[in-house]
Protein backbone atom coordinates (compact mmCIF):
# COMPACT_ATOMS: atom_id res chain seq x y z
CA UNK A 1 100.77 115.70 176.53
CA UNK A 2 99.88 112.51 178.21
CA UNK A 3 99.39 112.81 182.08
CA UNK A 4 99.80 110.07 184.03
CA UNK A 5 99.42 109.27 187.54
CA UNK A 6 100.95 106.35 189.68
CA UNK A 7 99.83 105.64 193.29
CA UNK A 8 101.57 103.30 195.74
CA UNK A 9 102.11 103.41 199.53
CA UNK A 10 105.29 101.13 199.40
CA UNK A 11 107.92 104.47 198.06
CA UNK A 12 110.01 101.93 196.35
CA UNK A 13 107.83 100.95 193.89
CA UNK A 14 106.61 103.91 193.74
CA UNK A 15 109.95 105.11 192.29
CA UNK A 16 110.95 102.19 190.02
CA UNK A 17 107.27 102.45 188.21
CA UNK A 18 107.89 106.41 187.51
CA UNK A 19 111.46 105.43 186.29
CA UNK A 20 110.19 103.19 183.81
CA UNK A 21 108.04 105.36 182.59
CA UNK A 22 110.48 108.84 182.46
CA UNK A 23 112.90 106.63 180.67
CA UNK A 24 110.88 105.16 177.94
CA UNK A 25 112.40 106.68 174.37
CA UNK A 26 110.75 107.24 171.38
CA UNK A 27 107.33 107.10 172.54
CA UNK A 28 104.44 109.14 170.02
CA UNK A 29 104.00 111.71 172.48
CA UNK A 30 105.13 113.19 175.76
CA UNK A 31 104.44 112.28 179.12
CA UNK A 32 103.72 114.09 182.40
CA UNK A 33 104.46 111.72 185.54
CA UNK A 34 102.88 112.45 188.86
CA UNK A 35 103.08 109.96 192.24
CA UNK A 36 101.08 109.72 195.21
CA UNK A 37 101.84 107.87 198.22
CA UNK A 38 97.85 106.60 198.63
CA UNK A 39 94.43 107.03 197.07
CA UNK A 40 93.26 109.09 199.87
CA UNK A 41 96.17 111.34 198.53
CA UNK A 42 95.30 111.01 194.94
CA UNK A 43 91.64 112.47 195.15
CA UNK A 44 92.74 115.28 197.90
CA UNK A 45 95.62 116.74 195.57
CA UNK A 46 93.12 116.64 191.96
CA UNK A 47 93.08 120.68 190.91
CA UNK A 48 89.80 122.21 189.10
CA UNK A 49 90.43 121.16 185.46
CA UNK A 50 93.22 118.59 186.26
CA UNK A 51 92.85 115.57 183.67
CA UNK A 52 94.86 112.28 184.26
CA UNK A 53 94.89 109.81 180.93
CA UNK A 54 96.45 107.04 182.76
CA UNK A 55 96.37 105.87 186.36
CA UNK A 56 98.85 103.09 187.70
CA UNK A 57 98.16 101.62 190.96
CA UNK A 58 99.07 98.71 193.19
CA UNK A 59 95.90 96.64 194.06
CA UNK A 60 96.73 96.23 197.87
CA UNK A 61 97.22 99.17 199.93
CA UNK A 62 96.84 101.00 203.01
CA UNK A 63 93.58 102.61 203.48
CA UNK A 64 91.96 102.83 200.58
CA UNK A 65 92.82 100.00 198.19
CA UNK A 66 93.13 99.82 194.24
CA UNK A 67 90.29 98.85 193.49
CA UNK A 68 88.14 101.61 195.44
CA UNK A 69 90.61 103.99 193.85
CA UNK A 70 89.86 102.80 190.49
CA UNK A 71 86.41 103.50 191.01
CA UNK A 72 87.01 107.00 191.87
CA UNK A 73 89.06 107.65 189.27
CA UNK A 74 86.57 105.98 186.58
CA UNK A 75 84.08 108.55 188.17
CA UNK A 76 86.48 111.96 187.92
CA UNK A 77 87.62 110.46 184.16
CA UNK A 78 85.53 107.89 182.24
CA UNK A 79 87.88 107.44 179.57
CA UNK A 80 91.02 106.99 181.75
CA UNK A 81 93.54 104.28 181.45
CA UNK A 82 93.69 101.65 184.98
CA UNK A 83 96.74 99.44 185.29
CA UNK A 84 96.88 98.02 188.46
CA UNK A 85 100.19 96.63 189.69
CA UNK A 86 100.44 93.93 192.35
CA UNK A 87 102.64 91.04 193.60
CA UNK A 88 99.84 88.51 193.61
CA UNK A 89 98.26 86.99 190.88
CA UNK A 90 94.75 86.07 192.27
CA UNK A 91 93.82 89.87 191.82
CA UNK A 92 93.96 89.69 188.35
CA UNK A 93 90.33 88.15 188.34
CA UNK A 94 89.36 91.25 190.74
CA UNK A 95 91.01 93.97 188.57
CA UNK A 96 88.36 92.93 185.90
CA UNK A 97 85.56 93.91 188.48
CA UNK A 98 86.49 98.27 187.51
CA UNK A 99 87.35 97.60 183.44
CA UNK A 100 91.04 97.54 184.31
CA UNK A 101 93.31 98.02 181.21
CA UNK A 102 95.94 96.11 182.60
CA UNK A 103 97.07 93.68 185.52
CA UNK A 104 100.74 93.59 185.48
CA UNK A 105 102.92 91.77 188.30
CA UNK A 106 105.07 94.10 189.80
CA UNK A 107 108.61 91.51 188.94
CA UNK A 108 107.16 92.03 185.37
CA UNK A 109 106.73 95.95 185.09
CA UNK A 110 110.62 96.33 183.08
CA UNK A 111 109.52 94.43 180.45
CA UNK A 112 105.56 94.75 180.66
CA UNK A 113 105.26 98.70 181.17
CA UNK A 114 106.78 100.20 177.60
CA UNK A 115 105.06 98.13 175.23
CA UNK A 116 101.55 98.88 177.24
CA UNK A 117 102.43 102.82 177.44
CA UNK A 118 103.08 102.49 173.58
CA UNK A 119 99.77 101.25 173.48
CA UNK A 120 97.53 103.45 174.93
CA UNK A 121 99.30 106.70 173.72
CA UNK A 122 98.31 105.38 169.99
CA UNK A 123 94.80 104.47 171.07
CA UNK A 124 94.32 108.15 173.44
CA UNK A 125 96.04 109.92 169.78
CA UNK A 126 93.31 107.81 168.13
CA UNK A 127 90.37 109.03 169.82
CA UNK A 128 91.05 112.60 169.71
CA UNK A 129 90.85 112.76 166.22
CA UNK A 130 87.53 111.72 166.05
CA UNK A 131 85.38 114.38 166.72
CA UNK A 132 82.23 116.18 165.16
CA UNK A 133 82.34 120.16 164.69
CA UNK A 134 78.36 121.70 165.07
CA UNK A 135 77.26 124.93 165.15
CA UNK A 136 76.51 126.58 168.21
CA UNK A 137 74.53 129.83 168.80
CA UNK A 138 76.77 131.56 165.86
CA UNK A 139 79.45 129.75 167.36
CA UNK A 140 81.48 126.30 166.83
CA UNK A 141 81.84 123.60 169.26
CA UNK A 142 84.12 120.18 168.79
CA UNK A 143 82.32 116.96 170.16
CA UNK A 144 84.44 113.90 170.67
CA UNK A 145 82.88 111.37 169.97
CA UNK A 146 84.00 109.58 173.07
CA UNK A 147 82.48 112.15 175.15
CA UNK A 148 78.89 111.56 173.38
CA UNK A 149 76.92 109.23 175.95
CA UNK A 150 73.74 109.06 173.22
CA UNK A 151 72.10 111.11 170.70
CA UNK A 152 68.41 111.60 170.41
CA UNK A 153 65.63 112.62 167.76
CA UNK A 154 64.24 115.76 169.64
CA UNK A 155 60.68 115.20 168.86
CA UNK A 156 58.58 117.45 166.96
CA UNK A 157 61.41 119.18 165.22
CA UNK A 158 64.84 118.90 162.76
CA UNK A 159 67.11 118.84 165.66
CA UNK A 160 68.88 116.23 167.69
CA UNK A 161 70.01 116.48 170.86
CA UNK A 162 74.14 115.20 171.71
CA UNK A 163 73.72 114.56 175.63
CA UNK A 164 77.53 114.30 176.47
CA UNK A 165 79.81 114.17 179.26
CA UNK A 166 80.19 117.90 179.25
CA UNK A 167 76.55 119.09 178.45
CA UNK A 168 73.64 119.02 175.72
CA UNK A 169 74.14 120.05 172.44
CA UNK A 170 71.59 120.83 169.34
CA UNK A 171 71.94 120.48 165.94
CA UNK A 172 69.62 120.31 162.78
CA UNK A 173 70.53 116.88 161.04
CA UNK A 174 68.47 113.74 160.37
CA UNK A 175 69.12 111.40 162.98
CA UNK A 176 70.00 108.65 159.96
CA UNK A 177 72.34 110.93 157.96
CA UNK A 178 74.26 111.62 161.37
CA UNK A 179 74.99 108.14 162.06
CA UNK A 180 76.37 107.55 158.69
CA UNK A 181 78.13 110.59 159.01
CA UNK A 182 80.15 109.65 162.23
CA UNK A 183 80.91 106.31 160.89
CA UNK A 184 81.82 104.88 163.80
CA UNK A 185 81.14 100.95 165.32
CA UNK A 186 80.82 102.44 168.59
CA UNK A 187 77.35 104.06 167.93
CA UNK A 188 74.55 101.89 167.52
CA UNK A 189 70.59 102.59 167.19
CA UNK A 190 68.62 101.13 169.94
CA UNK A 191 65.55 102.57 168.55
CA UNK A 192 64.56 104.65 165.40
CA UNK A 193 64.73 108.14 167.54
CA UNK A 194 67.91 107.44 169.82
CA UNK A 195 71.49 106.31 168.96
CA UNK A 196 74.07 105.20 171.80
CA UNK A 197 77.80 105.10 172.17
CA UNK A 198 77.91 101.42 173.46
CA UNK A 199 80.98 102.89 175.43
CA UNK A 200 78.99 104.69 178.09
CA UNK A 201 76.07 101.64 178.64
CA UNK A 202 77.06 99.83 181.64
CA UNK A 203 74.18 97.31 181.83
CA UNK A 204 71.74 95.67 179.43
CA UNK A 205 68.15 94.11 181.00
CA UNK A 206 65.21 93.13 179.24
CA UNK A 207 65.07 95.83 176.74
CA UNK A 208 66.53 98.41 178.60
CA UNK A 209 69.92 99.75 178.70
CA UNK A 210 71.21 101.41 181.44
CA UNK A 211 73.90 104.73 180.80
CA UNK A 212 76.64 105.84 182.64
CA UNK A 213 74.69 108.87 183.58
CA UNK A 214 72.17 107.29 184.94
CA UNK A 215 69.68 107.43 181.91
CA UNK A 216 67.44 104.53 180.98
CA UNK A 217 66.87 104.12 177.34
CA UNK A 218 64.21 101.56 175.81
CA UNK A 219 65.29 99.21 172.93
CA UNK A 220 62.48 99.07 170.30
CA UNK A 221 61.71 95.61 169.34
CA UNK A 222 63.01 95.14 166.09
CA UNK A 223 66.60 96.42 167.53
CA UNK A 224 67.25 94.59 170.19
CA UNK A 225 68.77 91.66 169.25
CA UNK A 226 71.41 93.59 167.15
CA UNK A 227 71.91 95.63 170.64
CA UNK A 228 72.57 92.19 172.47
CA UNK A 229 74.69 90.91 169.81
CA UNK A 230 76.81 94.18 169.72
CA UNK A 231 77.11 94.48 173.39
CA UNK A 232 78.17 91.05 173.82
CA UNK A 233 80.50 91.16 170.95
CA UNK A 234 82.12 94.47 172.68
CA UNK A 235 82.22 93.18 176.07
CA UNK A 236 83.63 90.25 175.26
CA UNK A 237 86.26 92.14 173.69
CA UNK A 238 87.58 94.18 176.33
């Protein structure tokens, strides 16, 4: 199930965004539709638990605007989806400012909305089939690799650490054969005892980059122009 939300404070669009969404056909997977008449409504009504995968909202609003809300949202879920709808063009530029998916006019959302909901239900089916099963305390736990924020030796010892979105994990694995083993362009060493998901860095200085949790990790010196060349190449992507 895909949940999506849409927030608008003009009840109009509002209603012609969920319809053309609810009457998409054939798409890989089902979808949940939920509206909101502001942001300020948005954040009240979120349950314990809820999840939203993606999050239409016009730019310009009452109270708080698109942008703020897109913020929020990126805090609540990292991985969700932002298309922002508006009637003005300039914004596009601004949308850019939160890692917007999206900008798409609001004339244009018949004929711009299925192929981009298409899209992103491929890519979200994508990325939860990567994942890495480890052993836990006689138990199992499934990682997704888009919830790992970095990996590190921890020192003195066979283990490394996952430090995720949901917690720290251990497992005994050598921190080489694990990055061959998740195979995956998205993880990168920045120095011989710590491997990132270049998804969660949100700022490269000197030789430091900066997590989305707040953690500060120090490239070694023989890594760090790979780092920069990868992070631009990424960035520069999205």
């Amino acid at each position: 199930m895909i949940n999506v939300a849409i927030v608008d404070d003009d009840e109009k669009t509002l209603e012609q965004t969920r319809a053309c969404i609810e009457h998409l056909e054939n798409l890989p997977e089902e979808v949940d539709v939920k509206t909101f008449s502001s942001g300020e409504d948005f954040l009240e009504k979120l349950k314990p638990g809820e999840k939203y995968d993606i999050l239409f909202t016009d730019i310009q609003m009452t109270g708080m605007n698109g942008l703020e809300l897109g913020a929020a949202a990126h805090e609540r879920f990292p991985h969700i989806y932002l298309i922002f709808l508006t009637s003005f063009t300039h914004y596009a530029v601004d949308s850019y400012i939160v890692d917007a998916y999206q900008y798409i006019l609001k004339q244009q959302m018949g004929e711009r909305i299925p192929p981009v909901m298409r899209k992103i239900i491929l890519e979200i089916q994508r990325e939860r089939k990567k994942f890495r099963i480890i052993e836990v305390v006689n138990d199992t736990q499934k990682i997704f690799y888009q919830d790992i924020i970095y990996i590190k030796k921890v020192k003195g010892s066979k283990y490394v650490e996952y430090k995720t979105l949901h917690g720290d994990y251990r497992e005994r694995i050598p921190i080489d054969q694990l990055l061959r083993e998740l195979n995956s362009m998205e993880f990168i060493f920045v120095e011989r005892s710590f491997i990132v998901n270049i998804e969660h860095i949100i700022r490269l200085k000197g030789n430091i980059v900066y997590m989305e949790n707040g953690d500060e990790i120090t490239i070694s010196r023989g890594r760090l122009t790979e780092v920069k060349l990868t992070l631009s190449k990424h960035w520069g992507n999205l």
